[in-house]
Structures are given as structure tokens and as C-alpha cells.
N, C-alpha and C. Protein backbone atom coordinates (compact mmCIF):
# COMPACT_ATOMS: atom_id res chain seq x y z
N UNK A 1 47.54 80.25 25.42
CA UNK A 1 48.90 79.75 25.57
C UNK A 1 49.49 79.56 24.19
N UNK A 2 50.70 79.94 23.93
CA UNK A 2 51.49 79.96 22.83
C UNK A 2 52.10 79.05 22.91
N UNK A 3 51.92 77.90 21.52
CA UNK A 3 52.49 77.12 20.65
C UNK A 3 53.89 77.43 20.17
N UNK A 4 55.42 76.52 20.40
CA UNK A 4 56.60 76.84 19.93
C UNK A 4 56.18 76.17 18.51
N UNK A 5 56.98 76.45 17.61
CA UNK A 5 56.39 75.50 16.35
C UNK A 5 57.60 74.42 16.15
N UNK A 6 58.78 75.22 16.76
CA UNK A 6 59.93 74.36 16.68
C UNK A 6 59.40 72.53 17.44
N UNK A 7 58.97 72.49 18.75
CA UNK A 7 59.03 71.52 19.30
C UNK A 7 57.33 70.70 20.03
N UNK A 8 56.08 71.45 19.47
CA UNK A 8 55.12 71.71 19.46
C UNK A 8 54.72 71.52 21.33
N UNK A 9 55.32 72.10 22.16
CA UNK A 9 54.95 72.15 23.42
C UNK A 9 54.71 73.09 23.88
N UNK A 10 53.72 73.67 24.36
CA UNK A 10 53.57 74.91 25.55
C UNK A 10 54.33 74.94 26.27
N UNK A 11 54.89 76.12 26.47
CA UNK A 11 55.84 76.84 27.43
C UNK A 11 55.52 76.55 29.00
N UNK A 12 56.56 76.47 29.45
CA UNK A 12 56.06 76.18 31.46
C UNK A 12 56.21 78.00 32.05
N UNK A 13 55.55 78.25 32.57
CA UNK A 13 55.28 79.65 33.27
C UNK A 13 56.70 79.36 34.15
N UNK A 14 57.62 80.58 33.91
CA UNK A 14 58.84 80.93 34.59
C UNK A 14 59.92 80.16 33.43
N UNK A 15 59.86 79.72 32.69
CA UNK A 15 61.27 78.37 32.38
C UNK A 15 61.89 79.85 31.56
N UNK A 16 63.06 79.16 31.64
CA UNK A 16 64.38 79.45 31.44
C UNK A 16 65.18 78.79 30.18
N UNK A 17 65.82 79.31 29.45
CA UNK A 17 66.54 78.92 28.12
C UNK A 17 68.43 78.55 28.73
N UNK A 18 68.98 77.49 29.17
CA UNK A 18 70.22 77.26 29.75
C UNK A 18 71.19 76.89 28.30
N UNK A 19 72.63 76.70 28.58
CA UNK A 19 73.82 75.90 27.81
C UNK A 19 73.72 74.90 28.27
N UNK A 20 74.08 73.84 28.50
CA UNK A 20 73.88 72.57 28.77
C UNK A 20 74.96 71.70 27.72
N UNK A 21 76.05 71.12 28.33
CA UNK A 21 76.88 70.19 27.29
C UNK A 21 77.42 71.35 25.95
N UNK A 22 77.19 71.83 25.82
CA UNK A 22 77.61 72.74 24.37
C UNK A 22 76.34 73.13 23.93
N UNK A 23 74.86 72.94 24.61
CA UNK A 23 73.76 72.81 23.59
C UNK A 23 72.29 73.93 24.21
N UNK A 24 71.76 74.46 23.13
CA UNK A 24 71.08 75.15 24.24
C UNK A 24 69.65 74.26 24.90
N UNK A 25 69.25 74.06 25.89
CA UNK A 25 68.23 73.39 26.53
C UNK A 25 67.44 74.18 26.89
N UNK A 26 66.07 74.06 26.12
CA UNK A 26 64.95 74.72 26.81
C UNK A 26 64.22 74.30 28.10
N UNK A 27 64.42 74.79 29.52
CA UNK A 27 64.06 74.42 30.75
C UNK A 27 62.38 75.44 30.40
N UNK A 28 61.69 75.22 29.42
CA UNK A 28 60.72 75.88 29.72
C UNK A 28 59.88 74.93 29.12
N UNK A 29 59.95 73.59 28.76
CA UNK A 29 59.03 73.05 28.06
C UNK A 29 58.59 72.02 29.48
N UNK A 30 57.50 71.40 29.42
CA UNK A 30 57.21 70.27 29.77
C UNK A 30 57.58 69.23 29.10
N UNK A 31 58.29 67.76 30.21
CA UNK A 31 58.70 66.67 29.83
C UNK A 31 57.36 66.56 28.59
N UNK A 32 57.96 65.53 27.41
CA UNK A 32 57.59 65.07 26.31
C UNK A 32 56.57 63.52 27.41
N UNK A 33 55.90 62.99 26.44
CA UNK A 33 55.14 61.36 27.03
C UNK A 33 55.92 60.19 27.06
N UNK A 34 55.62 60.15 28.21
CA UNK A 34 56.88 58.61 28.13
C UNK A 34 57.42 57.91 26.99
N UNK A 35 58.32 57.27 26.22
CA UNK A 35 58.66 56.87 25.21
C UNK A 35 58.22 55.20 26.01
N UNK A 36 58.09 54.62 25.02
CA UNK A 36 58.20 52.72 25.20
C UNK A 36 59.73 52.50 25.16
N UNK A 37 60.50 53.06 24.25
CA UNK A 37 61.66 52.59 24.60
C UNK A 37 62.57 53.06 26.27
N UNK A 38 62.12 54.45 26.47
CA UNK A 38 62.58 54.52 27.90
C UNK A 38 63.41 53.94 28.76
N UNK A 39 62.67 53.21 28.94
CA UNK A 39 63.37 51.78 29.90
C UNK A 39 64.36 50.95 29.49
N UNK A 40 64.80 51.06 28.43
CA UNK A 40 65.33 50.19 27.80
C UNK A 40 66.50 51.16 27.41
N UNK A 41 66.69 52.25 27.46
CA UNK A 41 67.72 53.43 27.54
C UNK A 41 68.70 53.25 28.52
N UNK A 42 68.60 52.96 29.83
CA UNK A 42 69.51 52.99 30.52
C UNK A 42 70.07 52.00 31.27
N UNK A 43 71.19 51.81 31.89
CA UNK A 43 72.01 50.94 32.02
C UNK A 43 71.28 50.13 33.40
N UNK A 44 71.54 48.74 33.41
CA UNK A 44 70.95 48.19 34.57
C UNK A 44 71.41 48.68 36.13
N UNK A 45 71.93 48.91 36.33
CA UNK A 45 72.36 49.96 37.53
C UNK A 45 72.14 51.70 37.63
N UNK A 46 71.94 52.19 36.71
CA UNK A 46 70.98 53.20 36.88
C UNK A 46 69.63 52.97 36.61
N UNK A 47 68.95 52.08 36.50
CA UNK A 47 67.67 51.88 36.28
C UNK A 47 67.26 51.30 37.90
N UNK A 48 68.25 50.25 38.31
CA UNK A 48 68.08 50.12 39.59
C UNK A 48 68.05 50.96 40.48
N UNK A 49 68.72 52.19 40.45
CA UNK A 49 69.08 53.21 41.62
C UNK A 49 67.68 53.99 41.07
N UNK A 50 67.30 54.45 40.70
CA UNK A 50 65.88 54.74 39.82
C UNK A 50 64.96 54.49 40.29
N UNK A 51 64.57 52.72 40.03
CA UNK A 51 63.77 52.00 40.69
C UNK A 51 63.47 52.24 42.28
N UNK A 52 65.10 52.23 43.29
CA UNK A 52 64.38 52.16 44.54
C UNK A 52 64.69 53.32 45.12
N UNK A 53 65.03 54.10 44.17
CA UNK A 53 64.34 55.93 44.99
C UNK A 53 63.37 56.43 44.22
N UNK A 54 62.38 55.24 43.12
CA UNK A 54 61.00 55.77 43.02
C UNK A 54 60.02 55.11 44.37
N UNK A 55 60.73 54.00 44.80
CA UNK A 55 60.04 53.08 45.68
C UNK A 55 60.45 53.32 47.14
N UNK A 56 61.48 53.87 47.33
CA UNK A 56 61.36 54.02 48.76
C UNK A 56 61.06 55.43 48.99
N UNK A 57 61.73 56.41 48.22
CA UNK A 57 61.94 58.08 48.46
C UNK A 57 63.44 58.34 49.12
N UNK A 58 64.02 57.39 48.84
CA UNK A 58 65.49 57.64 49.40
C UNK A 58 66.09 58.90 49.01
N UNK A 59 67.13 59.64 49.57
CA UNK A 59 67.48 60.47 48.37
C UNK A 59 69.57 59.96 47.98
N UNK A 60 70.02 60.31 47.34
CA UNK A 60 71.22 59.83 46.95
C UNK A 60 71.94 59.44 47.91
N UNK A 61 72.08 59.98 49.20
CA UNK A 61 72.96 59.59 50.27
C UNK A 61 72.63 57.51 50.91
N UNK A 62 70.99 58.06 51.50
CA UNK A 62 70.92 56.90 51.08
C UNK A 62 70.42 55.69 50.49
N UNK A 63 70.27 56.02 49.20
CA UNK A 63 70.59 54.96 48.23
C UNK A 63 71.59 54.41 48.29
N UNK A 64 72.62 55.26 48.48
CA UNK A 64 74.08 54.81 48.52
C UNK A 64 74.50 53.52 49.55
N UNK A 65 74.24 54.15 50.78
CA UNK A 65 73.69 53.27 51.95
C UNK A 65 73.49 51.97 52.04
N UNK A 66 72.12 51.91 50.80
CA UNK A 66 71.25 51.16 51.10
C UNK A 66 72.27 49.77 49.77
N UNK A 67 73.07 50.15 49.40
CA UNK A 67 73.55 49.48 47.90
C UNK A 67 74.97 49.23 48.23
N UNK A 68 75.53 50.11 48.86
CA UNK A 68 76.72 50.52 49.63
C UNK A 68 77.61 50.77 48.63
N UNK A 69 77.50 51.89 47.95
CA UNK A 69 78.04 52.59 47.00
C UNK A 69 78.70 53.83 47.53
N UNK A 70 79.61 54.74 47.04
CA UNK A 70 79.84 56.25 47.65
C UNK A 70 78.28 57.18 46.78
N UNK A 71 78.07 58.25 47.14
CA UNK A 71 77.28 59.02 47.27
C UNK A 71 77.25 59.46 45.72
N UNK A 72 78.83 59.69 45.46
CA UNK A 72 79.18 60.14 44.08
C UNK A 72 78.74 59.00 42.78
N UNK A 73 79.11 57.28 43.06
CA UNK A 73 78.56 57.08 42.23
C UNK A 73 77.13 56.89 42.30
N UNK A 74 76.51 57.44 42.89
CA UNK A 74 74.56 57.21 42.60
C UNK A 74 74.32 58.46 41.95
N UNK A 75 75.44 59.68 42.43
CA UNK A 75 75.33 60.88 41.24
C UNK A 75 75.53 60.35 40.06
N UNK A 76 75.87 59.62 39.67
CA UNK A 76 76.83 59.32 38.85
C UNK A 76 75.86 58.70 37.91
N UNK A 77 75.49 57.59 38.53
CA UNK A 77 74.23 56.77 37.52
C UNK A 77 72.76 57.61 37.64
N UNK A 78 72.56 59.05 38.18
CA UNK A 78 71.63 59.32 37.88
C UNK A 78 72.03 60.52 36.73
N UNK A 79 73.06 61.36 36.52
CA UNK A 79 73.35 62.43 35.81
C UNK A 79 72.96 61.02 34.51
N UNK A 80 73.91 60.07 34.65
CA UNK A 80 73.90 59.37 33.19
C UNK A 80 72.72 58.90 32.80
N UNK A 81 71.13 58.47 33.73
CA UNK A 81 69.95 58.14 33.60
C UNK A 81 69.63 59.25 33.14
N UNK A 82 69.65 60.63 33.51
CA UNK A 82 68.72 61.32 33.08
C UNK A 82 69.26 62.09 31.63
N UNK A 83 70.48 62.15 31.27
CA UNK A 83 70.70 62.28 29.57
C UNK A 83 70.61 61.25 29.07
N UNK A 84 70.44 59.40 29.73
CA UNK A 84 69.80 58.80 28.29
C UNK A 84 68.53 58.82 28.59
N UNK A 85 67.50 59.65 29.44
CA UNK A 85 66.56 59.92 29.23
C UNK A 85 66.57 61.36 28.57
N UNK A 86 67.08 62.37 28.38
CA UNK A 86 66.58 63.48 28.15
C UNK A 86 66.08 64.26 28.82
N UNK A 87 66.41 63.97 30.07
CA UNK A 87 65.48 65.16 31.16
C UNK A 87 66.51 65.63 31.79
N UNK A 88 66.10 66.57 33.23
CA UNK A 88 66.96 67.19 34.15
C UNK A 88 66.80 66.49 35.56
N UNK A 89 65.52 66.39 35.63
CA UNK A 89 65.38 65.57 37.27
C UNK A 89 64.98 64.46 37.52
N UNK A 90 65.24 64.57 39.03
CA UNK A 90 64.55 63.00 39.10
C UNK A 90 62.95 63.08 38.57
N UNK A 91 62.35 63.59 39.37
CA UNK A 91 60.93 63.59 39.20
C UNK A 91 60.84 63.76 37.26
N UNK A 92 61.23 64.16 36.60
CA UNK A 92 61.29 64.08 34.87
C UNK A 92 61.71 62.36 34.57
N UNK A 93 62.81 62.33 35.32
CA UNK A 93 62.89 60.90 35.06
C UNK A 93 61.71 60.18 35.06
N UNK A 94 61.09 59.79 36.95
CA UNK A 94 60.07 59.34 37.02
C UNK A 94 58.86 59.49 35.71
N UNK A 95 58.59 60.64 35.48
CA UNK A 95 57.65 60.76 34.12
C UNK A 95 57.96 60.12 32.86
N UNK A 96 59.18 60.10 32.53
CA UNK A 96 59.60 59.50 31.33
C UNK A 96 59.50 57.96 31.36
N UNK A 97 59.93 57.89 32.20
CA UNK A 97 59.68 56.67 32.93
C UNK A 97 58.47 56.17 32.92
N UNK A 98 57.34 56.79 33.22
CA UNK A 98 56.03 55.75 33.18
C UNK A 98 55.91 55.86 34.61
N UNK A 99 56.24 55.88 35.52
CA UNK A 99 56.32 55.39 36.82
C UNK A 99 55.67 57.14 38.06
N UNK A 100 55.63 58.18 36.92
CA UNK A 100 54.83 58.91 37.46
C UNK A 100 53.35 59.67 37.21
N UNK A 101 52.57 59.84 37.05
CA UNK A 101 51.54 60.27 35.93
C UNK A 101 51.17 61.57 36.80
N UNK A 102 51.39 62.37 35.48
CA UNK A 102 50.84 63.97 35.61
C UNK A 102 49.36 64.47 35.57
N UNK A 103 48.47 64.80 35.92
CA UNK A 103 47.65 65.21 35.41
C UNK A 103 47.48 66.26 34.88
């Protein structure tokens, strides 16, 4: 397996090089190791909506539901969770997060 030297991660089998915001994003790396600061990145209401669709498996509709929010803002606090995390998904979140472990 080949070493990038730019970002020292092995490549994910299939990933893809996207634009993203103006920027190019490599969808081929594996999430980086949880940071300690992490948690402390995002706003208390996206950390909450976070929290209980790591804990129940809700998915955005209802979370929404369950908080009684529209649908759009739980998009809303998760697009913004996962650029002050640096990832794309939930499940990346969860990892960055601490709250999922890869083997």
C-alpha cells in the first residue's frame, strides 16, 4: 500500500478526489484519530443532535421529531458538525468523535 507523503495516510480502495467549498478534498483517505479537542469544536446543539443519533440511530427526520425542529435545521447542525469536524459523514463524525472505534 502506497504512502501519500503530502498527508501520511493510505489511500481507501475506490476514493475519489472532489471540489468541496472552493477546495480540493481527498475522499480517498481514511478519517485521521480522534482529536481531544473534537468535542469541543462544535456548537452545543449540534453536538446534541450528534449525541442522540449516535444513541438512538435516529436518522434526521426523526431527530427532528424527537427535538421538534424542521428536518432542515438538523441538516443544518449536522453539515456545520461535520466541517468543524473535518469529515463528510455521520459515521466520520462518530469516529472523530471518539464515540466509534474502527478496527
Amino acid at each position: 500500500m502506497e504512502i501519500d507523503p503530502i498527508d501520511d495516510q493510505p489511500p481507501v480502495p475506490g476514493g475519489t478526489t472532489a471540489i468541496r467549498h472552493g477546495q480540493y478534498v481527498r475522499e480517498d483517505r481514511a478519517p485521521g484519530p480522534p482529536s481531544p479537542r473534537s468535542k469541543h469544536l462544535l456548537t452545543p446543539k449540534g453536538r446534541m443532535v450528534l449525541a442522540h443519533m449516535a444513541k438512538t440511530g435516529d436518522t434526521a427526520i426523526e431527530t427532528a421529531a424527537a427535538f421538534g425542529l424542521s428536518e432542515q435545521t438538523v441538516k443544518n447542525h449536522l453539515t456545520n458538525a461535520y466541517r468543524q469536524l473535518g469529515v463528510h459523514n455521520l459515521t466520520e463524525a462518530f469516529i472523530a468523535l471518539g464515540w466509534l472505534k474502527v478496527k
